[in-house]
PDB file of N, CA and C in Angstrom:
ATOM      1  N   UNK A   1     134.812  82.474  40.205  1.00  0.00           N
ATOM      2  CA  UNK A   1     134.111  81.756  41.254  1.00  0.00           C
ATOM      3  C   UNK A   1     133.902  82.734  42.419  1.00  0.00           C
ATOM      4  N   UNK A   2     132.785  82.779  42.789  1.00  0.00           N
ATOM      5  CA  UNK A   2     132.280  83.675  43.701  1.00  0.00           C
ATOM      6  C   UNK A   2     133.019  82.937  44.989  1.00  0.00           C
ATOM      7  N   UNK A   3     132.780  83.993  46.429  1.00  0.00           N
ATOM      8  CA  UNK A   3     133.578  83.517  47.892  1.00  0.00           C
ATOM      9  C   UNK A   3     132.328  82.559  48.537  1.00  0.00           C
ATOM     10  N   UNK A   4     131.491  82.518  48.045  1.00  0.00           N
ATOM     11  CA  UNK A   4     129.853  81.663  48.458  1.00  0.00           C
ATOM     12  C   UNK A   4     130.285  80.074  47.456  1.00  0.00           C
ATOM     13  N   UNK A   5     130.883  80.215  46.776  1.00  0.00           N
ATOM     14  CA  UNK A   5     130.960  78.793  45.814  1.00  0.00           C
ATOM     15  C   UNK A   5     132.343  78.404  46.313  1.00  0.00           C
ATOM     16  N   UNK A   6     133.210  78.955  46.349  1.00  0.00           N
ATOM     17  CA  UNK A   6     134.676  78.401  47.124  1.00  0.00           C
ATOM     18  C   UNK A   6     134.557  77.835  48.254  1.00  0.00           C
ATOM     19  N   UNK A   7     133.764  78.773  49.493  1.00  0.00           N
ATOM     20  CA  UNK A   7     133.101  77.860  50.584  1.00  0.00           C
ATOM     21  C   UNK A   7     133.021  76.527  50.482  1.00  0.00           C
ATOM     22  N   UNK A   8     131.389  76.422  49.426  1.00  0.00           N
ATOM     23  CA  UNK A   8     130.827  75.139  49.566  1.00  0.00           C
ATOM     24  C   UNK A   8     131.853  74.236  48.849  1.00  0.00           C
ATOM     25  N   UNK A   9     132.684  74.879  47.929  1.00  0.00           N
ATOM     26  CA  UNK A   9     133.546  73.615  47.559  1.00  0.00           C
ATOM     27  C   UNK A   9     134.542  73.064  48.623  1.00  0.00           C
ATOM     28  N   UNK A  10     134.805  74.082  49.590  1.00  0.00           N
ATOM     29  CA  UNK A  10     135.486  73.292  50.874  1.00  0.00           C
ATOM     30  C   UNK A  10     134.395  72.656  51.080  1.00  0.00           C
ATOM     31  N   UNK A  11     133.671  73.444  51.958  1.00  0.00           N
ATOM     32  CA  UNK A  11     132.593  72.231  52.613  1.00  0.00           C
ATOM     33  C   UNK A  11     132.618  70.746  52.158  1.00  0.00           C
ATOM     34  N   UNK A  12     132.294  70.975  50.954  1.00  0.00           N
ATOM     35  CA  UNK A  12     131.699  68.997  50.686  1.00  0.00           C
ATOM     36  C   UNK A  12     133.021  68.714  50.098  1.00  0.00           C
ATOM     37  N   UNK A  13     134.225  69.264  50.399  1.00  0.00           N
ATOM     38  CA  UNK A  13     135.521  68.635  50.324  1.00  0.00           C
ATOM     39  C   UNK A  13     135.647  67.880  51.489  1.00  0.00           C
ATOM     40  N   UNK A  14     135.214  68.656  52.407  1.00  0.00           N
ATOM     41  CA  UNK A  14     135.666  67.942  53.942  1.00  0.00           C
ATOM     42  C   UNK A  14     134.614  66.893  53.918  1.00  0.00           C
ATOM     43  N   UNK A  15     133.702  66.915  53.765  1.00  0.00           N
ATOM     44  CA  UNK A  15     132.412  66.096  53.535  1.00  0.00           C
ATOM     45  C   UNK A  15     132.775  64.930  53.269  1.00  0.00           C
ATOM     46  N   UNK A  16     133.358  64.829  51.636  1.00  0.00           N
ATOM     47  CA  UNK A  16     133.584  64.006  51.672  1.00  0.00           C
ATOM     48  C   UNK A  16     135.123  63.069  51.358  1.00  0.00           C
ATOM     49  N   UNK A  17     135.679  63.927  51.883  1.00  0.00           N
ATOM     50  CA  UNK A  17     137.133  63.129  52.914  1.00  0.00           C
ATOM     51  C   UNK A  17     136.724  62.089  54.020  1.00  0.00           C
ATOM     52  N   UNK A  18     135.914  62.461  54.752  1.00  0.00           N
ATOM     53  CA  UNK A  18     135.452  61.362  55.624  1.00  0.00           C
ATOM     54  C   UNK A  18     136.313  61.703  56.652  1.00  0.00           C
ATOM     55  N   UNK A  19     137.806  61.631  56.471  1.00  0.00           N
ATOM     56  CA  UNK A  19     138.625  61.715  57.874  1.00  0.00           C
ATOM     57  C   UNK A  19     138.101  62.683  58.836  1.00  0.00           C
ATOM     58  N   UNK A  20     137.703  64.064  57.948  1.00  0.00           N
ATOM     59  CA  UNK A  20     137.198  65.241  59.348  1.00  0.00           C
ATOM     60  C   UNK A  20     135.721  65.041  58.999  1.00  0.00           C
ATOM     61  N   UNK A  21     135.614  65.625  60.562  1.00  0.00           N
ATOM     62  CA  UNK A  21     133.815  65.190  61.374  1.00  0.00           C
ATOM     63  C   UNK A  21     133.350  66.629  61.287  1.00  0.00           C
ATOM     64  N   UNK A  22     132.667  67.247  60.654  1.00  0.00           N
ATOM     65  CA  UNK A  22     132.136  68.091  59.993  1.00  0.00           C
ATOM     66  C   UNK A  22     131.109  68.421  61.792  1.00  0.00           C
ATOM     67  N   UNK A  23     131.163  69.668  61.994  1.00  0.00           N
ATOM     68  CA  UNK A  23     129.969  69.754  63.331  1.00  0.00           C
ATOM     69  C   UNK A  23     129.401  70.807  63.301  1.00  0.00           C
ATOM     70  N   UNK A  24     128.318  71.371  64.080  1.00  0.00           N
ATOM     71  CA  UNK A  24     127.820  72.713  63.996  1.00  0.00           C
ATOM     72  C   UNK A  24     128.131  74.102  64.156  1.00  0.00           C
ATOM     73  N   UNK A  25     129.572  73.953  64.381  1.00  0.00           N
ATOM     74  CA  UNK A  25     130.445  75.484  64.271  1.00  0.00           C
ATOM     75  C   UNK A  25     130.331  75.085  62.454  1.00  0.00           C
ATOM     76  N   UNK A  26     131.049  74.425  61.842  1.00  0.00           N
ATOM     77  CA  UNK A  26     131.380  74.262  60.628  1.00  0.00           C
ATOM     78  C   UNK A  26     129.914  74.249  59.966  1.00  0.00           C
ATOM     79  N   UNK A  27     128.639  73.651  59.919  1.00  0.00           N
ATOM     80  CA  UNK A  27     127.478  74.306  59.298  1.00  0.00           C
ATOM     81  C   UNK A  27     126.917  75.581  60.057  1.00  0.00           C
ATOM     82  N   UNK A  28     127.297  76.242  60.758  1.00  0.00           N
ATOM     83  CA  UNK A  28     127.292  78.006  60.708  1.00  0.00           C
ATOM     84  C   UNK A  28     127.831  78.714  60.357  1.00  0.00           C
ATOM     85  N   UNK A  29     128.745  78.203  59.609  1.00  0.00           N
ATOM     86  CA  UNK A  29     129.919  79.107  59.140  1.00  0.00           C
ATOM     87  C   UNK A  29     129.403  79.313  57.914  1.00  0.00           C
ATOM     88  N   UNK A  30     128.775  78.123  57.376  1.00  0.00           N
ATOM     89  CA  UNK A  30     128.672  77.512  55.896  1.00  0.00           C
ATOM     90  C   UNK A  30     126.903  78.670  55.722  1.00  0.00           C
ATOM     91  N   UNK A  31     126.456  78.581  56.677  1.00  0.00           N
ATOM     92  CA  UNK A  31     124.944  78.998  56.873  1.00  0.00           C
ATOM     93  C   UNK A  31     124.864  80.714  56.713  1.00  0.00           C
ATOM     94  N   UNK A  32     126.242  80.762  57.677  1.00  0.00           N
ATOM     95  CA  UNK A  32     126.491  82.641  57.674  1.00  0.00           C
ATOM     96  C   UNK A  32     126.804  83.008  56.172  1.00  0.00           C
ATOM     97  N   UNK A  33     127.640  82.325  55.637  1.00  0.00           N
ATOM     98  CA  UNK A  33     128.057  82.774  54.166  1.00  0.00           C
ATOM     99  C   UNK A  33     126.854  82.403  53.462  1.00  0.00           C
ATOM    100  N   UNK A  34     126.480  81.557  52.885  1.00  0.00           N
ATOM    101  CA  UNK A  34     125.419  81.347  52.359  1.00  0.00           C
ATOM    102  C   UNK A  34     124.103  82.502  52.291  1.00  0.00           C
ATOM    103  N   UNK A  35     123.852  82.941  53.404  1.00  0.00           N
ATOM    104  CA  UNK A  35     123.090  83.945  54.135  1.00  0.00           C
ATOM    105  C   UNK A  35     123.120  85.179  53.403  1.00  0.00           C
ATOM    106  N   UNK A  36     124.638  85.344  54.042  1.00  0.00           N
ATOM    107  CA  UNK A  36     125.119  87.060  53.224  1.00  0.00           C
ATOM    108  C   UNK A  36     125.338  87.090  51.793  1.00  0.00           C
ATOM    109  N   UNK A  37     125.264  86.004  51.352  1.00  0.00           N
ATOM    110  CA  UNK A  37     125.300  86.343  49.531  1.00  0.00           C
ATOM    111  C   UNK A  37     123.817  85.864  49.388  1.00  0.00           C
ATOM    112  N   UNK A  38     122.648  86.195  50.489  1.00  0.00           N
ATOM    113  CA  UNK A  38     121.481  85.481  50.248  1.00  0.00           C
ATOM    114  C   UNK A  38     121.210  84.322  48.964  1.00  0.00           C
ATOM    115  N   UNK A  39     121.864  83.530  49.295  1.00  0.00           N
ATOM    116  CA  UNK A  39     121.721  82.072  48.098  1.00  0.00           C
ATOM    117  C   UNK A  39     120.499  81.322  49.058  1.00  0.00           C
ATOM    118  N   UNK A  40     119.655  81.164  49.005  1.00  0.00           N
ATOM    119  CA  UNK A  40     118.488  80.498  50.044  1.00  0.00           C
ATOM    120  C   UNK A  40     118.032  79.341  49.887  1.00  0.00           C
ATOM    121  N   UNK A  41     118.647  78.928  48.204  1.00  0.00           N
ATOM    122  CA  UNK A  41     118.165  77.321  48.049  1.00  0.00           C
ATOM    123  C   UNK A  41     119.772  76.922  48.522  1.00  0.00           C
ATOM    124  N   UNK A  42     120.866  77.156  48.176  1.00  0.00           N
ATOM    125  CA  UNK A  42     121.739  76.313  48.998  1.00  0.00           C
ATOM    126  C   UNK A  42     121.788  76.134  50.610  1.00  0.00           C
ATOM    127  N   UNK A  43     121.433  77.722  51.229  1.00  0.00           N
ATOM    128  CA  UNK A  43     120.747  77.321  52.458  1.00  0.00           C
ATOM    129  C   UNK A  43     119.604  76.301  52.134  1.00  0.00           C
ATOM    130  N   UNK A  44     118.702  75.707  51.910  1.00  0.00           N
ATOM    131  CA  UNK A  44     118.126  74.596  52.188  1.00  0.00           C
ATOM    132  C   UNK A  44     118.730  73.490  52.101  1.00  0.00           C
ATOM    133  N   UNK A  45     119.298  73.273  50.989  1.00  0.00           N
ATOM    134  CA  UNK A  45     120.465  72.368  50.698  1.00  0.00           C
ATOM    135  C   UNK A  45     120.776  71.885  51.915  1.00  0.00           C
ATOM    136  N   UNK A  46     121.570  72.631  52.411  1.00  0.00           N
ATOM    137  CA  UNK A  46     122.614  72.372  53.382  1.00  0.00           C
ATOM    138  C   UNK A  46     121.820  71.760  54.505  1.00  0.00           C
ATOM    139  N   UNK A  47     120.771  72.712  54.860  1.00  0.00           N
ATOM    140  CA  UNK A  47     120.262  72.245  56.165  1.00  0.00           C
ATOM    141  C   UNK A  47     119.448  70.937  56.319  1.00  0.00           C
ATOM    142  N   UNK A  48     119.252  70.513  54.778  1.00  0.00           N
ATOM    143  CA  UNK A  48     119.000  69.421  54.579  1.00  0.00           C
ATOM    144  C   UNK A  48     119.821  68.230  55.240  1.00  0.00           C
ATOM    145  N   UNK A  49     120.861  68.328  54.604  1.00  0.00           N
ATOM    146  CA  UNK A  49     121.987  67.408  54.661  1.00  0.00           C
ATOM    147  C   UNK A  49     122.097  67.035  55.770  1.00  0.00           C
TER     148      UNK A  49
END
């Protein structure tokens, strides 16, 4: 598992826990990694969401 797929598996861990409030430090973090392993459809993904 790549460090770009471990990310997002936190990510939509916290997602969807519900207890934590996910905010825009936490989708830049997600945006910076995403970025540097240029993955550009999960950047859309995300910014979708």
């Amino acid at each position: 598992m790549s460090s770009w797929e471990r990310a997002m598996e936190i990510f939509e861990w916290f997602k969807r826990k519900g207890c934590y409030e996910l905010n825009v430090i936490h989708y830049n973090i997600m945006l910076g990694i995403l970025g540097r392993a240029r993955n550009w459809s999960h950047v859309e993904f995300c910014v979708m969401k």
